[in-house]
N, C-alpha and C. Protein backbone atom coordinates (compact mmCIF):
# COMPACT_ATOMS: atom_id res chain seq x y z
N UNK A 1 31.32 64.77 37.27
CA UNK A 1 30.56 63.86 36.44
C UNK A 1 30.19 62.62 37.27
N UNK A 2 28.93 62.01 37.04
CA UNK A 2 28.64 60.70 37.91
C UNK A 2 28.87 59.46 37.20
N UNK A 3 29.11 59.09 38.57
CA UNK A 3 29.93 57.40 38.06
C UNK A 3 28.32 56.98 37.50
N UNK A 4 28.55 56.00 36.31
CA UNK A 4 27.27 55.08 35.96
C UNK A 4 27.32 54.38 36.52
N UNK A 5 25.73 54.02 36.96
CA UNK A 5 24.89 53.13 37.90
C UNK A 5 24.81 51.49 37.29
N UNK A 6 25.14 50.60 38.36
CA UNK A 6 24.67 49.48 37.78
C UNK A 6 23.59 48.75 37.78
N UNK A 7 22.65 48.07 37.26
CA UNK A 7 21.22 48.20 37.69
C UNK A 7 20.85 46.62 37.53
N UNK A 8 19.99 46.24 38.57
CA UNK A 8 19.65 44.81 38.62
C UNK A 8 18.93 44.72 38.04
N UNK A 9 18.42 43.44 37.00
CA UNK A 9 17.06 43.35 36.81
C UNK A 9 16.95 41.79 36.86
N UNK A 10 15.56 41.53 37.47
CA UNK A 10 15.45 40.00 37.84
C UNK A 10 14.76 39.75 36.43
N UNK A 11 14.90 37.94 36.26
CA UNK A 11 13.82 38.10 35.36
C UNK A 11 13.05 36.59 35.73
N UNK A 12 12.00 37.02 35.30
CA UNK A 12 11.08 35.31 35.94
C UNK A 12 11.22 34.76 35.12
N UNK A 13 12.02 33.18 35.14
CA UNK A 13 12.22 31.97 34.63
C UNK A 13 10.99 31.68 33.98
N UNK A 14 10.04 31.99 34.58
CA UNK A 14 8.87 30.82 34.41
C UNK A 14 8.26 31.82 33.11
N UNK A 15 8.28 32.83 32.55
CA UNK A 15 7.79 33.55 31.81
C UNK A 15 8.99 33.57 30.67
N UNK A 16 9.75 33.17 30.52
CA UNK A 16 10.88 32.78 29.39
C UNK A 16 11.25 31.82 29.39
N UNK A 17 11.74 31.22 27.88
CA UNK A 17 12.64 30.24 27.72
C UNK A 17 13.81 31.04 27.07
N UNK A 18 15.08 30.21 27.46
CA UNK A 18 16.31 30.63 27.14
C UNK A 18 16.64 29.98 25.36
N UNK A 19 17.54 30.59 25.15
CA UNK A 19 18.28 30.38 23.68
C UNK A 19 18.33 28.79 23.12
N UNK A 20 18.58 28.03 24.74
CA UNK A 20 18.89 26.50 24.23
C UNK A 20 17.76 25.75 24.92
N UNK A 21 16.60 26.80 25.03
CA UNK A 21 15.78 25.75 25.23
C UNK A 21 14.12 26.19 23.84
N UNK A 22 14.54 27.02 23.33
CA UNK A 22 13.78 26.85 22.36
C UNK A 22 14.51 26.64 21.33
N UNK A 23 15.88 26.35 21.10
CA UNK A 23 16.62 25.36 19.65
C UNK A 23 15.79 23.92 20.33
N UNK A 24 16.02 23.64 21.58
CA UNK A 24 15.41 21.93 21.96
C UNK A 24 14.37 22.03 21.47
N UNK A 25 13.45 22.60 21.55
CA UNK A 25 11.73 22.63 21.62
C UNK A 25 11.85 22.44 19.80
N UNK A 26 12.87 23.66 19.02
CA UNK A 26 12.28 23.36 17.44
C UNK A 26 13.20 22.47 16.64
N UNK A 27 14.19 21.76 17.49
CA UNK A 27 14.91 20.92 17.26
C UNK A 27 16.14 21.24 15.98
N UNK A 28 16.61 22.45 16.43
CA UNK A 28 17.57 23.45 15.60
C UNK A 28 18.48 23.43 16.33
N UNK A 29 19.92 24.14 15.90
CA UNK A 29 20.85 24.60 16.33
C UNK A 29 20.41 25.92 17.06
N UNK A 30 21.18 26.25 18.20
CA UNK A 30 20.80 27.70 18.98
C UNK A 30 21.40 28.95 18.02
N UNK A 31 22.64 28.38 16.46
CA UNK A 31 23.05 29.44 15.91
C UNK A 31 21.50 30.08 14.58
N UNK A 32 20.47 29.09 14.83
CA UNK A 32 19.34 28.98 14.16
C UNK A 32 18.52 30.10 14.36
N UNK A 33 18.41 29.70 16.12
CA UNK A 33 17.62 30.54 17.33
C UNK A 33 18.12 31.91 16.72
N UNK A 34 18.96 32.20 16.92
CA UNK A 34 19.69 33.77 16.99
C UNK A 34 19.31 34.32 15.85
N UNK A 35 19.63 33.53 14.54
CA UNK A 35 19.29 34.09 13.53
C UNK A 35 18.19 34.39 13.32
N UNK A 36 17.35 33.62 13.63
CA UNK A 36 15.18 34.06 13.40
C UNK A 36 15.36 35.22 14.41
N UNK A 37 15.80 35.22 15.68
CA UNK A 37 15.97 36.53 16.31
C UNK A 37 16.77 37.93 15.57
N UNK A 38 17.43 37.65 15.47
CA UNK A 38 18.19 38.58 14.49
C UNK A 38 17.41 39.50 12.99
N UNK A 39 16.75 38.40 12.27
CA UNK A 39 16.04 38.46 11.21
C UNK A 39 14.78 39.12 11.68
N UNK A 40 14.16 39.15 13.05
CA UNK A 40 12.93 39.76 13.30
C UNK A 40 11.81 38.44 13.12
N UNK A 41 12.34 37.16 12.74
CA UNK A 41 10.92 36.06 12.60
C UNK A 41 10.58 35.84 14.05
N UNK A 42 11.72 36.08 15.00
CA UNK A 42 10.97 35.46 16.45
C UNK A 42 11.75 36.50 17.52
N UNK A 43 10.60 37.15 18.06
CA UNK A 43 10.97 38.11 18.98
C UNK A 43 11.36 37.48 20.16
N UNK A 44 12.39 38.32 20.84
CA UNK A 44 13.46 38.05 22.25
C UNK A 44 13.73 39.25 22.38
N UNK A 45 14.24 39.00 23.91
CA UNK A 45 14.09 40.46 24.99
C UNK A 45 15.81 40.00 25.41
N UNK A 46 16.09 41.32 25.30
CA UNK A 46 17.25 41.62 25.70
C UNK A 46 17.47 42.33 26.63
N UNK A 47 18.54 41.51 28.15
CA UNK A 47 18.80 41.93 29.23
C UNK A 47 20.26 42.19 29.23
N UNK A 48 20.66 43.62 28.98
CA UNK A 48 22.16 43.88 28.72
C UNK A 48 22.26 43.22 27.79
N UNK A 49 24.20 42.65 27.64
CA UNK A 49 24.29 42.71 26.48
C UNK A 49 24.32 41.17 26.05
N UNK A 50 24.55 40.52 27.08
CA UNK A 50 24.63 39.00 26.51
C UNK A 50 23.40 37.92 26.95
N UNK A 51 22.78 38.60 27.91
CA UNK A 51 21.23 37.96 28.28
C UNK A 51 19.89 37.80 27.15
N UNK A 52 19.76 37.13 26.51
CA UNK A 52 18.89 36.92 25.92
C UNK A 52 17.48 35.65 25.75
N UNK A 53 16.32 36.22 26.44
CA UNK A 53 15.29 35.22 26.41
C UNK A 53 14.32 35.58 25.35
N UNK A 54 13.79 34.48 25.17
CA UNK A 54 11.68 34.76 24.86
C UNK A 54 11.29 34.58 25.59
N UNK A 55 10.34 35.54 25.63
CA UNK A 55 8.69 35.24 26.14
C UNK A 55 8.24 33.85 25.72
N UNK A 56 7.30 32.96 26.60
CA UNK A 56 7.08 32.10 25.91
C UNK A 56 5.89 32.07 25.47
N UNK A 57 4.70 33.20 25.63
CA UNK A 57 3.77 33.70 24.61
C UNK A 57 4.35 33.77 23.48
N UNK A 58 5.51 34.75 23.55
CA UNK A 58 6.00 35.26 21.36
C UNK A 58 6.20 34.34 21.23
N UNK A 59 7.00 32.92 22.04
CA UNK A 59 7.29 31.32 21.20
C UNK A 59 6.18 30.70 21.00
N UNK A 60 5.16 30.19 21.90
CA UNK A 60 3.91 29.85 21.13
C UNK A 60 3.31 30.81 20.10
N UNK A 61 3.54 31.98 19.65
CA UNK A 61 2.67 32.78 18.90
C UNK A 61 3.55 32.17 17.57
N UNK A 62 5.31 32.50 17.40
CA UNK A 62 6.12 31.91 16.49
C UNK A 62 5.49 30.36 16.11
N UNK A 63 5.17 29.53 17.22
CA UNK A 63 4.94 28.01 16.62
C UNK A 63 4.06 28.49 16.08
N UNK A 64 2.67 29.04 16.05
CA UNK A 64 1.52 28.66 15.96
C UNK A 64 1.25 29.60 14.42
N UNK A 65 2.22 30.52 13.90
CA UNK A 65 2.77 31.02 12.55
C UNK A 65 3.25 30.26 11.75
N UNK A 66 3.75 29.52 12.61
CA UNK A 66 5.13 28.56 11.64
C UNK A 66 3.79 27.43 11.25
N UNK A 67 3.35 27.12 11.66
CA UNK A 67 2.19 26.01 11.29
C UNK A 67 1.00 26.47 10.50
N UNK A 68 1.14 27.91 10.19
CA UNK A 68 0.02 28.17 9.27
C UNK A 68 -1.53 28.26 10.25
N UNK A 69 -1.21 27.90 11.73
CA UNK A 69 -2.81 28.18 12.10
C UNK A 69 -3.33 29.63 12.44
């Protein structure tokens, strides 16, 4: 049987914000963040099991919902 592989994946900073930087941006708690993630209101990409960013397209697309435009 083969040993499982461990696998890198980079991810570009500049194309995500992290958990505590879009609670800063909507001026929430990050246990806030998780939950709209959780609930499906604001999509995040999951790298394994504890890595979690947005895109910061889906976060401007989320603001720009949340404001009704």
């Amino acid at each position: 049987m083969a040993e499982p592989t461990e696998k890198t994946v980079e991810i570009n900073e500049d194309e995500f914000y992290t958990i505590d930087e879009v609670a800063k941006k909507l001026k929430v708690h990050r246990q806030t963040v998780m939950a709209r993630i959780e609930s499906g209101e604001l999509l995040a990409c999951r790298f394994g099991t504890l890595i979690v960013r947005i895109k910061k397209e889906d976060f401007e697309a989320y603001v720009s919902n949340s404001r009704g435009a």
